[in-house]
C-alpha atoms as a PDB file:
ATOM      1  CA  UNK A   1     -85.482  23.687 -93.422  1.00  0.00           C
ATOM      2  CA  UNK A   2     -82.676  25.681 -94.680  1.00  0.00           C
ATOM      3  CA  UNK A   3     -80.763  25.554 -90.973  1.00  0.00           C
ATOM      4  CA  UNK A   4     -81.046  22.165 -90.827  1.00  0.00           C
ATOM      5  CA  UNK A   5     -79.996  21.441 -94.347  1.00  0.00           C
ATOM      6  CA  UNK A   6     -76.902  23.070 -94.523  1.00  0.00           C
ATOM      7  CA  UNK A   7     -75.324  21.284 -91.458  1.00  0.00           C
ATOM      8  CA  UNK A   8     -76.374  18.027 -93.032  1.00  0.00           C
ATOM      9  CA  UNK A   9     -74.612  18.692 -95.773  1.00  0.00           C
ATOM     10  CA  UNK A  10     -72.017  20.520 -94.513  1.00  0.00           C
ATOM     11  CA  UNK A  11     -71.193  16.682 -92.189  1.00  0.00           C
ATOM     12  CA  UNK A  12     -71.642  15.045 -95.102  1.00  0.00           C
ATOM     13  CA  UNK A  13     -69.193  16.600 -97.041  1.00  0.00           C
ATOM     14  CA  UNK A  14     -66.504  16.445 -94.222  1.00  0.00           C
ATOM     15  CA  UNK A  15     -67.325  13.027 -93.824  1.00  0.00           C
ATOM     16  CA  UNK A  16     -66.775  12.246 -97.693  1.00  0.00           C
ATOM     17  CA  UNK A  17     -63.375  14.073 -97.683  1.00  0.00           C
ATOM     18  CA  UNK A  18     -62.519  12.395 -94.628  1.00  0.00           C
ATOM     19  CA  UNK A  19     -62.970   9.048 -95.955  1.00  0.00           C
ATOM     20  CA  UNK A  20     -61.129  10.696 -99.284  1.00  0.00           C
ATOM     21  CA  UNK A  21     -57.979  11.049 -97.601  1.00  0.00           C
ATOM     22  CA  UNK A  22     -58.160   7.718 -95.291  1.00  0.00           C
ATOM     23  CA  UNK A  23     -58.281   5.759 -98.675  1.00  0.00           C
ATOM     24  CA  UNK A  24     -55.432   8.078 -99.846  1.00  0.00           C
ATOM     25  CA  UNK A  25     -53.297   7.217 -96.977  1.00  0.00           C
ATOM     26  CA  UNK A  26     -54.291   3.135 -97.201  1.00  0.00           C
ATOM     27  CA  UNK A  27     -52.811   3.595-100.607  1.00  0.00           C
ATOM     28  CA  UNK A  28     -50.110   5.484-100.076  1.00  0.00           C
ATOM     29  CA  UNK A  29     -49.120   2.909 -97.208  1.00  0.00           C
ATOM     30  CA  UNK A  30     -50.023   0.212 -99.408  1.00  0.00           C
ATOM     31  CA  UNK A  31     -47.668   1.238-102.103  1.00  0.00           C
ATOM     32  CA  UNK A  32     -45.029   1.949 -99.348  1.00  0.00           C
ATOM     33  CA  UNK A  33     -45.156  -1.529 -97.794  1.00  0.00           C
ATOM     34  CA  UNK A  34     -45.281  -2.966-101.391  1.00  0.00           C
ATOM     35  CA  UNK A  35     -41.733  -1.537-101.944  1.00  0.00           C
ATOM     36  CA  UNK A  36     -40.703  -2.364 -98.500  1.00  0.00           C
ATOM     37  CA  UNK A  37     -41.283  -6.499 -99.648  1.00  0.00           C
ATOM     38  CA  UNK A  38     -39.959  -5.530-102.666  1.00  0.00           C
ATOM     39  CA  UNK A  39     -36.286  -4.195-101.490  1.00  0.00           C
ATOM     40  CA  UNK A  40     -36.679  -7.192 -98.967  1.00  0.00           C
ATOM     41  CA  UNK A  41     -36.969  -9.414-101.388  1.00  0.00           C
ATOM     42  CA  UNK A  42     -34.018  -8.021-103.466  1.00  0.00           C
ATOM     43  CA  UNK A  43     -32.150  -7.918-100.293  1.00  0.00           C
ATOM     44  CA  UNK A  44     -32.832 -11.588-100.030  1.00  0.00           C
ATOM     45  CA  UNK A  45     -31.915 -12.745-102.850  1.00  0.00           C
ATOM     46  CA  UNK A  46     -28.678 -11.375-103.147  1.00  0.00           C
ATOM     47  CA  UNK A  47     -27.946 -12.157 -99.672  1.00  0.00           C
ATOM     48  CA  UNK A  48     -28.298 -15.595-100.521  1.00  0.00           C
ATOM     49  CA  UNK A  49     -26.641 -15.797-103.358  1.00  0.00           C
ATOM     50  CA  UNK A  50     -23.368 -15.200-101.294  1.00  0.00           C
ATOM     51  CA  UNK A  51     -24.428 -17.442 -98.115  1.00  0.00           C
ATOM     52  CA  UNK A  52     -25.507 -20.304-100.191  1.00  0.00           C
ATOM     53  CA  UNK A  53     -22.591 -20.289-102.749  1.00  0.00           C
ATOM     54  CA  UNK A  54     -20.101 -23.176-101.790  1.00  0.00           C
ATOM     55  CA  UNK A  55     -17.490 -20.469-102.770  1.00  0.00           C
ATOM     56  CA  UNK A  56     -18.484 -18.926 -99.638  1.00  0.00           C
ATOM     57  CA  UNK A  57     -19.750 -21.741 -96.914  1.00  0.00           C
ATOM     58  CA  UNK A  58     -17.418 -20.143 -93.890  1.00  0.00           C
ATOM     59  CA  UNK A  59     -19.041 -16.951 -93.798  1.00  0.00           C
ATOM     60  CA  UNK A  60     -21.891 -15.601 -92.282  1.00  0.00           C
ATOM     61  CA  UNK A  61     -23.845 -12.331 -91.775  1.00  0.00           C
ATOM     62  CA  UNK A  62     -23.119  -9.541 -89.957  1.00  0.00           C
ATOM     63  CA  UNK A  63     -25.782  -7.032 -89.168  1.00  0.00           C
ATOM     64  CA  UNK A  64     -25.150  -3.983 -87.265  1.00  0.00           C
ATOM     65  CA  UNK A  65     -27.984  -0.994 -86.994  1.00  0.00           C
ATOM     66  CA  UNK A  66     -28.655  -0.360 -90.904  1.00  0.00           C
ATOM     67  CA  UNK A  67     -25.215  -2.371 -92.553  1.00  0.00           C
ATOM     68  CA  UNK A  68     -25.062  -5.849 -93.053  1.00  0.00           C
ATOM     69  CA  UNK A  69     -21.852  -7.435 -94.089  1.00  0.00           C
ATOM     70  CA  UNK A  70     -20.834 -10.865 -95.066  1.00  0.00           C
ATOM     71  CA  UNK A  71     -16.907 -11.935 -92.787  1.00  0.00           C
ATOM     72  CA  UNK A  72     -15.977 -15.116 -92.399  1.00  0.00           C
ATOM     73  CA  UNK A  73     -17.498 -17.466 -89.983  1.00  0.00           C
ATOM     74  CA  UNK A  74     -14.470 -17.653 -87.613  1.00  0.00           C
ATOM     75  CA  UNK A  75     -13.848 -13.664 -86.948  1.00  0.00           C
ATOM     76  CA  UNK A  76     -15.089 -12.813 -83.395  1.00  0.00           C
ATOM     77  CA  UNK A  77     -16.442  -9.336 -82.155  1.00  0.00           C
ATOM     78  CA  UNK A  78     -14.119  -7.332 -80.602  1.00  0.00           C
ATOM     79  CA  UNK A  79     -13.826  -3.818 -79.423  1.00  0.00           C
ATOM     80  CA  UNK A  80      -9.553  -3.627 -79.360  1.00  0.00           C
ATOM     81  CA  UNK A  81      -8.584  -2.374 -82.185  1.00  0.00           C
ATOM     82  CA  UNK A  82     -10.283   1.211 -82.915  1.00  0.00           C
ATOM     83  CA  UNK A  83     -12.245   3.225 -80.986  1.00  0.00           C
ATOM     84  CA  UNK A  84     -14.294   4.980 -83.731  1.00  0.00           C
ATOM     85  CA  UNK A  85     -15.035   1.780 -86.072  1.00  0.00           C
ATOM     86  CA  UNK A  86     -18.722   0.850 -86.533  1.00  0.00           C
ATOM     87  CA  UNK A  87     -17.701  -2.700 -86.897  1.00  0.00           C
ATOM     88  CA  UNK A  88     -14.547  -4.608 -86.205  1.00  0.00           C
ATOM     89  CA  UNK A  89     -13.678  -8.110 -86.052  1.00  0.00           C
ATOM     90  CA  UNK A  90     -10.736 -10.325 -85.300  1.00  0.00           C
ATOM     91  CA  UNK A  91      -8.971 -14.048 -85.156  1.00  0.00           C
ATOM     92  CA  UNK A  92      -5.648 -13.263 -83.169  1.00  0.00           C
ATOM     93  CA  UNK A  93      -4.669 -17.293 -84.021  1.00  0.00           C
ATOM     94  CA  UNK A  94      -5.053 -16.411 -87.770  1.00  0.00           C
ATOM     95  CA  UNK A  95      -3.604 -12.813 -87.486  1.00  0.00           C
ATOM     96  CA  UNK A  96      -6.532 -11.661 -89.378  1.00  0.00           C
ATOM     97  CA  UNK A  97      -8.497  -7.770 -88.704  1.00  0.00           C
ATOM     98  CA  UNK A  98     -11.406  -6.584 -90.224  1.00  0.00           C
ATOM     99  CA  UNK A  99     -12.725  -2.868 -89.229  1.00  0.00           C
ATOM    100  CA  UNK A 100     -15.692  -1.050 -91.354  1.00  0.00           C
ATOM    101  CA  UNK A 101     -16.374   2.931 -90.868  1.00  0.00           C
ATOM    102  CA  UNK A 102     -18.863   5.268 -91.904  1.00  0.00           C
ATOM    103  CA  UNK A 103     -18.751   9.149 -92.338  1.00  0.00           C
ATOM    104  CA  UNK A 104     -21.570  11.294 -93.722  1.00  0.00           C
ATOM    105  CA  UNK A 105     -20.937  13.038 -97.195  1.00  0.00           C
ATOM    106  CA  UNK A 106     -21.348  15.852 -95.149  1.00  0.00           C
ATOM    107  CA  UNK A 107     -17.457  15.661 -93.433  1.00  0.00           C
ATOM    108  CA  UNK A 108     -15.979  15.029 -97.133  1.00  0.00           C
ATOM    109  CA  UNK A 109     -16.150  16.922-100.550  1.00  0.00           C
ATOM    110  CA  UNK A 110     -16.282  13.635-102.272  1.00  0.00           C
ATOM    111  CA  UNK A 111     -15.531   9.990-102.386  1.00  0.00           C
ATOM    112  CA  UNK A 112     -11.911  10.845-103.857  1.00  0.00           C
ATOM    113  CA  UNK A 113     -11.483  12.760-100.820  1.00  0.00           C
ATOM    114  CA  UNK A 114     -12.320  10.206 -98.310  1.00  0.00           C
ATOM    115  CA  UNK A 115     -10.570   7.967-100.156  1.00  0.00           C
ATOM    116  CA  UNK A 116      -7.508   9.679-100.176  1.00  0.00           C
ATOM    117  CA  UNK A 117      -8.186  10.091 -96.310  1.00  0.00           C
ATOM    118  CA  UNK A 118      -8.323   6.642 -95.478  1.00  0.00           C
ATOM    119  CA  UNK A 119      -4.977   5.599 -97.835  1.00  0.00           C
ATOM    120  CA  UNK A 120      -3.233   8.808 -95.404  1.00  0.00           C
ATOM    121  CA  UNK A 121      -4.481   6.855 -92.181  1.00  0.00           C
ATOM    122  CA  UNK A 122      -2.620   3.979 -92.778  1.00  0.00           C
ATOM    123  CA  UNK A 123       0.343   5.674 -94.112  1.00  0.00           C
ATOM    124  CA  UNK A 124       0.468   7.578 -90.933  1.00  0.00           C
ATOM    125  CA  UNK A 125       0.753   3.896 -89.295  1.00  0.00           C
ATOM    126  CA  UNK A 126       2.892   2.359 -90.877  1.00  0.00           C
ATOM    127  CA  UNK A 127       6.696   2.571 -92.907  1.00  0.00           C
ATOM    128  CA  UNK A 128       7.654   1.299 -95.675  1.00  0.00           C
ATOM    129  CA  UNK A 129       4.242   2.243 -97.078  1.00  0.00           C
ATOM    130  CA  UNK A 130       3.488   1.070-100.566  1.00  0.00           C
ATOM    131  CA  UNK A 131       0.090   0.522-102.775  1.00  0.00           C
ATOM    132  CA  UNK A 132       0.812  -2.469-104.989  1.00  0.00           C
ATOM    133  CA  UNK A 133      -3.276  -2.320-106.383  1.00  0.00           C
ATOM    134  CA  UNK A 134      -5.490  -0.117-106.873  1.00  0.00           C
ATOM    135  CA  UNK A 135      -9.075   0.006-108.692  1.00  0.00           C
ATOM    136  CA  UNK A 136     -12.098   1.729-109.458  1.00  0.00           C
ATOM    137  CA  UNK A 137     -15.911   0.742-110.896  1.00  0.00           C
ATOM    138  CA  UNK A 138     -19.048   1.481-110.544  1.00  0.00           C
ATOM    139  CA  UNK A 139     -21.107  -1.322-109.050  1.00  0.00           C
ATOM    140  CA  UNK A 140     -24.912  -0.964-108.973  1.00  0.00           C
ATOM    141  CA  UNK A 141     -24.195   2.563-110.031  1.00  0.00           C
ATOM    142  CA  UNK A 142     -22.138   3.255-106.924  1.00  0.00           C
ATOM    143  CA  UNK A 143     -18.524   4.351-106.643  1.00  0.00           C
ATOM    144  CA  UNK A 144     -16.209   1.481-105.098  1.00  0.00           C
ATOM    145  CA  UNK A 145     -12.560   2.347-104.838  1.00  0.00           C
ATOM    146  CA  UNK A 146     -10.339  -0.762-103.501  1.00  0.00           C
ATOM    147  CA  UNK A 147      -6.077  -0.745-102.487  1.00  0.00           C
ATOM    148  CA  UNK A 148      -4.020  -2.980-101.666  1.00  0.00           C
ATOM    149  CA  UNK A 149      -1.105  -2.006 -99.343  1.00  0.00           C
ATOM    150  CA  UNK A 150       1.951  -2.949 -97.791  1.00  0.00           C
ATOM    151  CA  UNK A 151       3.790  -1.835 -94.797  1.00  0.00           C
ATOM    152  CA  UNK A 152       5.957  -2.309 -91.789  1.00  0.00           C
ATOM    153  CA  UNK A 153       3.722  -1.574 -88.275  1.00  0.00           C
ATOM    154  CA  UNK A 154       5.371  -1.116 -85.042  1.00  0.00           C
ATOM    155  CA  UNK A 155       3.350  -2.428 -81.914  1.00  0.00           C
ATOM    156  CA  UNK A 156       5.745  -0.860 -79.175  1.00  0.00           C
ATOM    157  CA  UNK A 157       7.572  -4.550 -79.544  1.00  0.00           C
ATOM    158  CA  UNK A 158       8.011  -6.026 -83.175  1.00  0.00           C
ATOM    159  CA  UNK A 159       8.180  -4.420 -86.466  1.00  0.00           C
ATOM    160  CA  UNK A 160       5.637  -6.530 -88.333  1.00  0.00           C
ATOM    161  CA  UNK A 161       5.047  -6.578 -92.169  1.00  0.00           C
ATOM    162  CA  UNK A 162       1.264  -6.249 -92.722  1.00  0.00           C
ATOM    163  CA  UNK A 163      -0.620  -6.490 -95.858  1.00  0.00           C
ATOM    164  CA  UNK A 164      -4.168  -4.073 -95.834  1.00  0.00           C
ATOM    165  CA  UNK A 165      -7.401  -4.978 -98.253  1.00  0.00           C
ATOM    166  CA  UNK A 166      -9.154  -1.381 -98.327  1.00  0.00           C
ATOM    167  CA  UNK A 167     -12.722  -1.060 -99.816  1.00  0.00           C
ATOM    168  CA  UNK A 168     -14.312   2.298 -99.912  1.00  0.00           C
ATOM    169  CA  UNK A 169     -17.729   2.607-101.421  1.00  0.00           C
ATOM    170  CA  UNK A 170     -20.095   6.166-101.239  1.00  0.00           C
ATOM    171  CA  UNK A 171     -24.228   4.501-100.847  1.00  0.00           C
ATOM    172  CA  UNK A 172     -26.600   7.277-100.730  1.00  0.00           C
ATOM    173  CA  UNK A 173     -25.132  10.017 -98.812  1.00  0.00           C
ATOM    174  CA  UNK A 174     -22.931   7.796 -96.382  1.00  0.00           C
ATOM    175  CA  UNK A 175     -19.247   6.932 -97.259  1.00  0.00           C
ATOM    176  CA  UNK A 176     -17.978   3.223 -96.045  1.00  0.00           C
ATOM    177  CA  UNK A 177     -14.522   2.313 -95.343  1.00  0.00           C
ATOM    178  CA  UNK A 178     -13.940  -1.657 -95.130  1.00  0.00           C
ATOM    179  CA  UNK A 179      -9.783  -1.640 -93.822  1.00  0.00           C
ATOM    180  CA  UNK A 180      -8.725  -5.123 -93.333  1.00  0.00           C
ATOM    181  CA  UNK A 181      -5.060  -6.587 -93.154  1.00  0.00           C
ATOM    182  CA  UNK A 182      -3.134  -9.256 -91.455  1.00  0.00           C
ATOM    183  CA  UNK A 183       0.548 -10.301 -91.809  1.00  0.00           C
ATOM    184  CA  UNK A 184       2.372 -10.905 -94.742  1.00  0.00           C
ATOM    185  CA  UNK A 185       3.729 -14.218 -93.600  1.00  0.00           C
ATOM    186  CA  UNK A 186      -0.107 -15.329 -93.278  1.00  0.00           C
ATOM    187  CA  UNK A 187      -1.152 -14.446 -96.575  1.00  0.00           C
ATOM    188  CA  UNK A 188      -1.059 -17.722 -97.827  1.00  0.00           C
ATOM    189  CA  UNK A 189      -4.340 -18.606 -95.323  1.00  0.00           C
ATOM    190  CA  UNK A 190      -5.983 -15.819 -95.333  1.00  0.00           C
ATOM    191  CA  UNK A 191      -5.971 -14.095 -98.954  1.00  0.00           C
ATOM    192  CA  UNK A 192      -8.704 -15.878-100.286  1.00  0.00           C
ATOM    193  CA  UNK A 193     -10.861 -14.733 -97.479  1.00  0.00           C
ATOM    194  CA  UNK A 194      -9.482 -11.136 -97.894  1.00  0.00           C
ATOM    195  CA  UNK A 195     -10.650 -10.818-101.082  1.00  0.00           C
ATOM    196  CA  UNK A 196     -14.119 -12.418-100.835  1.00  0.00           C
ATOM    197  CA  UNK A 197     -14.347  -9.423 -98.197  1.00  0.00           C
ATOM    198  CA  UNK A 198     -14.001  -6.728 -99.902  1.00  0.00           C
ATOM    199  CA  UNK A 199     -15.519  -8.285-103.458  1.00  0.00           C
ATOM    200  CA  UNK A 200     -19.272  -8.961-101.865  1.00  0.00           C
ATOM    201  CA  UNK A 201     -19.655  -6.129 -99.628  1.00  0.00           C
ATOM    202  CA  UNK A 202     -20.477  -3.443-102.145  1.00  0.00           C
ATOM    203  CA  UNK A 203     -23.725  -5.983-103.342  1.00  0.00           C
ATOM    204  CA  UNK A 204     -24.508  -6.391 -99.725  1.00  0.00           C
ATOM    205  CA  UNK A 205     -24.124  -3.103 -98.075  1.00  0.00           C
ATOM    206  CA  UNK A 206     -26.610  -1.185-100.238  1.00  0.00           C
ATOM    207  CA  UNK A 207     -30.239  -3.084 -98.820  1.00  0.00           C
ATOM    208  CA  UNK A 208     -30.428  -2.225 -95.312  1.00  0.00           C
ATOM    209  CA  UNK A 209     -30.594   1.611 -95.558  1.00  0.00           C
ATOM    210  CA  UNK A 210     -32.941   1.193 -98.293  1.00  0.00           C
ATOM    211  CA  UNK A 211     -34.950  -0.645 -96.117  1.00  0.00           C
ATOM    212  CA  UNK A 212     -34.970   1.020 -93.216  1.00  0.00           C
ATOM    213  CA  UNK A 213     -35.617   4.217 -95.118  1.00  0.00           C
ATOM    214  CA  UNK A 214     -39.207   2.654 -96.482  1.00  0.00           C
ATOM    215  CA  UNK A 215     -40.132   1.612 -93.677  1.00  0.00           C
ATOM    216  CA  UNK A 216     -39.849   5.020 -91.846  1.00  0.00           C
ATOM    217  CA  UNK A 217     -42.238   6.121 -93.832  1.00  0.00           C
ATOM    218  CA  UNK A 218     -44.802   3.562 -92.986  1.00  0.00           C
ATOM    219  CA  UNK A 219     -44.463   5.501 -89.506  1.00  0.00           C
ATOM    220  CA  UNK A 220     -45.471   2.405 -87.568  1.00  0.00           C
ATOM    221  CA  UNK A 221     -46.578   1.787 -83.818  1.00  0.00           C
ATOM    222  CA  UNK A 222     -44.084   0.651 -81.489  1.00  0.00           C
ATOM    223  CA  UNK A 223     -45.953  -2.922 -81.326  1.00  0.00           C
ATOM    224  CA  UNK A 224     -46.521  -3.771 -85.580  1.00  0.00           C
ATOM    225  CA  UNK A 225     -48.548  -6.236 -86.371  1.00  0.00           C
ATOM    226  CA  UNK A 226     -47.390  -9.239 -88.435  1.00  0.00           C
ATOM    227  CA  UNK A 227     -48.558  -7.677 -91.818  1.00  0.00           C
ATOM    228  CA  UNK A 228     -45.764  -8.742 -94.671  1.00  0.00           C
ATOM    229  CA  UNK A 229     -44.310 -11.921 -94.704  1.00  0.00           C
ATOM    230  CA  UNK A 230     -41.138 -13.230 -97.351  1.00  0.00           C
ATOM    231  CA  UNK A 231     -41.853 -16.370 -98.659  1.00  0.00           C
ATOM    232  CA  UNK A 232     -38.611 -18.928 -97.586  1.00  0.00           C
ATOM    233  CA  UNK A 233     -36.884 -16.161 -95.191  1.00  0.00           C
ATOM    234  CA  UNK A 234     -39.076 -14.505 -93.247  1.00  0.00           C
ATOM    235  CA  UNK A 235     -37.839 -11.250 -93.032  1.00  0.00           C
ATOM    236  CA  UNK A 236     -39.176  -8.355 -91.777  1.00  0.00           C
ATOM    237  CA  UNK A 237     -38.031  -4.892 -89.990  1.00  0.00           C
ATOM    238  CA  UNK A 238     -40.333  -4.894 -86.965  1.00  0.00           C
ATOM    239  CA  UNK A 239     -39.695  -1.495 -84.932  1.00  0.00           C
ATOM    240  CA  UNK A 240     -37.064   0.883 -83.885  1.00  0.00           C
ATOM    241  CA  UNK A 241     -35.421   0.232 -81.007  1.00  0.00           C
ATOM    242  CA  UNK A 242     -36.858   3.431 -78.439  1.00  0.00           C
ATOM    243  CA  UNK A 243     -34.040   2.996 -76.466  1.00  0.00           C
ATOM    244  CA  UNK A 244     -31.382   2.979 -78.676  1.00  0.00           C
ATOM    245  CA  UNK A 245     -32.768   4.222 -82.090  1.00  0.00           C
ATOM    246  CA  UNK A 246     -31.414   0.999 -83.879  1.00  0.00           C
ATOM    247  CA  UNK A 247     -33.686  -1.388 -86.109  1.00  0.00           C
ATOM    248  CA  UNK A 248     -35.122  -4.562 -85.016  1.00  0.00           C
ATOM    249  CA  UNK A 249     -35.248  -7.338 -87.507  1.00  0.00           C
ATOM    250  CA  UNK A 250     -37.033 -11.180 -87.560  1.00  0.00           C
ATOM    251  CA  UNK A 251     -34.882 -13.585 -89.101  1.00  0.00           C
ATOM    252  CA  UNK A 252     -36.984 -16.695 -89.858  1.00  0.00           C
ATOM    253  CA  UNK A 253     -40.353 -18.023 -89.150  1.00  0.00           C
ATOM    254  CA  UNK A 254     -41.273 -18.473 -85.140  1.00  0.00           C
ATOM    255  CA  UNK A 255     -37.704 -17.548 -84.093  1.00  0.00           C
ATOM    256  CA  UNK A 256     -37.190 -14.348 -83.767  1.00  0.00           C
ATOM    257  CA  UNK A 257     -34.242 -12.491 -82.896  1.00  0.00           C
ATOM    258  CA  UNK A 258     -32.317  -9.283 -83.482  1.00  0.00           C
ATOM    259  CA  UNK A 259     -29.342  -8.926 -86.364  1.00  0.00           C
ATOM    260  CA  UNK A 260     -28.188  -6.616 -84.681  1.00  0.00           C
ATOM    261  CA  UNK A 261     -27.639  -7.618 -80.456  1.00  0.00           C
ATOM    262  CA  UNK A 262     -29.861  -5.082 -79.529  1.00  0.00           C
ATOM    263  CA  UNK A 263     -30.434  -4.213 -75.176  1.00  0.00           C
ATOM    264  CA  UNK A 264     -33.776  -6.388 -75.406  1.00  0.00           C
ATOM    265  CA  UNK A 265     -35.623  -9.425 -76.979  1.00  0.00           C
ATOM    266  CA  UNK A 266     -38.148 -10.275 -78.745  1.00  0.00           C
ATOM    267  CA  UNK A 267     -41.377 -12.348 -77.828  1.00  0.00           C
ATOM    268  CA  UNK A 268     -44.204 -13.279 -80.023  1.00  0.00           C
ATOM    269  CA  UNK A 269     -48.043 -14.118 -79.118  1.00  0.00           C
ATOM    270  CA  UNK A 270     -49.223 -16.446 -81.769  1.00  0.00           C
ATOM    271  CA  UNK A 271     -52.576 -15.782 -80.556  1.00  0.00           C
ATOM    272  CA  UNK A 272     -52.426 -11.884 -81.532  1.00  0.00           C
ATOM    273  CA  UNK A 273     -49.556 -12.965 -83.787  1.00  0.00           C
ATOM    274  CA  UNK A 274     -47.636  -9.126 -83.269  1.00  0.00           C
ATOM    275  CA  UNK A 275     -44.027  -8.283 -82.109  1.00  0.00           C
ATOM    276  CA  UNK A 276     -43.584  -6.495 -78.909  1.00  0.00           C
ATOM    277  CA  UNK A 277     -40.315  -5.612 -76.943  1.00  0.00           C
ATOM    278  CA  UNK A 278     -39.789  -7.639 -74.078  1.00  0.00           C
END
């Protein structure tokens, strides 16, 4: 009796801690996926905030990989102007530049440092270097340095007097650098839009990472079912890119598209209503 006893029990017991830790997990997930809306959500409202304010109806998102970033509406992609930028932008008619970099807190002792770095960068580019601005605040808890700065570029033809909008912001352990300028004689045009730049980012800049941190830990399939939905937006990080490593994200409700220009597309089959890459 005895022999056959003891491995009875001895399934049963696996098979109760099994169950145990399945129920841990389901919670654990749940909780994790709970936050995940919740950031989302945060994300969203703040987002639109910006996008629906009639202070700012000519711009638009840009998302990139984990950093969004609100530019105007008529700055174009480009590629010309640095070759280690994570983002730049440009209107050649309006004179007007936009670049964004990262570094790791790793590569600098602290934010003064790479602060001090990127005021150097463009006083190595330029003469008649002058800050007429500077500030510093924390904004949801986060150091934001911004400059304003004058100086005289040479492009191998002109000299041209340029006016740069520099935002530099540490976010968890990566340091941004927003450097933006355009020429003094089209100030007049473009200031407004200068400023709004560097003034929204730090609200803006903060969500993704959070978000695509969460979600990490959900440690999803490559094909994730359609489990959280935001209410009015729609959206949703749906996978990481195995190709590339970047995130995917859905936009809005039955059209679905990437942020972030990814190498592939999305499909949808409302049957098995899941996201797959096509």
């Amino acid at each position: 009796m005895a022999k056959f006893f003891i491995p009875v029990l001895a399934f049963l017991i696996g098979l109760w801690v099994y169950v145990v830790l399945q129920e841990q997990n389901k919670n654990n997930t749940s909780t994790t996926e709970n936050q995940l809306v919740k950031t989302v959500e945060e994300y969203v409202k703040i987002r639109d905030s910006i996008i629906k304010s009639p202070k700012y109806s000519n711009f638009k998102e840009v998302t990139f990989n984990k950093i969004s970033v609100m530019l105007p509406s008529y700055l174009n992609t480009t590629s010309s102007l640095s070759t280690s930028a994570y983002l730049q932008h440009e209107n050649l008619k309006k004179e007007f530049y936009f670049l964004l970099y990262t570094s790791t807190t790793s590569e600098y002792t602290s934010i003064e440092d790479f602060y001090n770095a990127t005021l150097d960068g463009i006083k190595n580019a330029v003469t008649s270097y002058r800050i007429i601005d500077t500030s510093y605040k924390k904004i949801n808890n986060y150091n934001v340095y911004r400059a304003d700065i004058t100086g005289i570029f040479f492009n191998g033809y002109d000299s041209l007097p340029l006016k740069y909008y520099i935002l530099v912001a540490l976010i968890g352990d990566t340091y941004y650098d927003i450097t933006q300028w355009t020429l003094v004689n089209n100030l007049e045009q473009n200031e407004e839009d200068l400023n709004k730049i560097v003034t929204t980012q730090p609200l803006n800049m903060e969500f993704l990472p959070q978000i695509a941190q969460i979600y990490a830990d959900l440690k999803p399939p490559k094909v994730v079912y359609w489990r959280k939905l935001i209410k009015k937006d729609f959206i949703l990080i749906c996978d990481v890119c195995v190709i590339c490593g970047k995130y995917l994200f859905m936009n809005s409700l039955n059209r679905l598209s990437s942020y972030t220009k990814l190498c592939h597309r999305f499909y949808i089959n409302p049957i098995l209503r899941r996201f797959a890459v096509n």
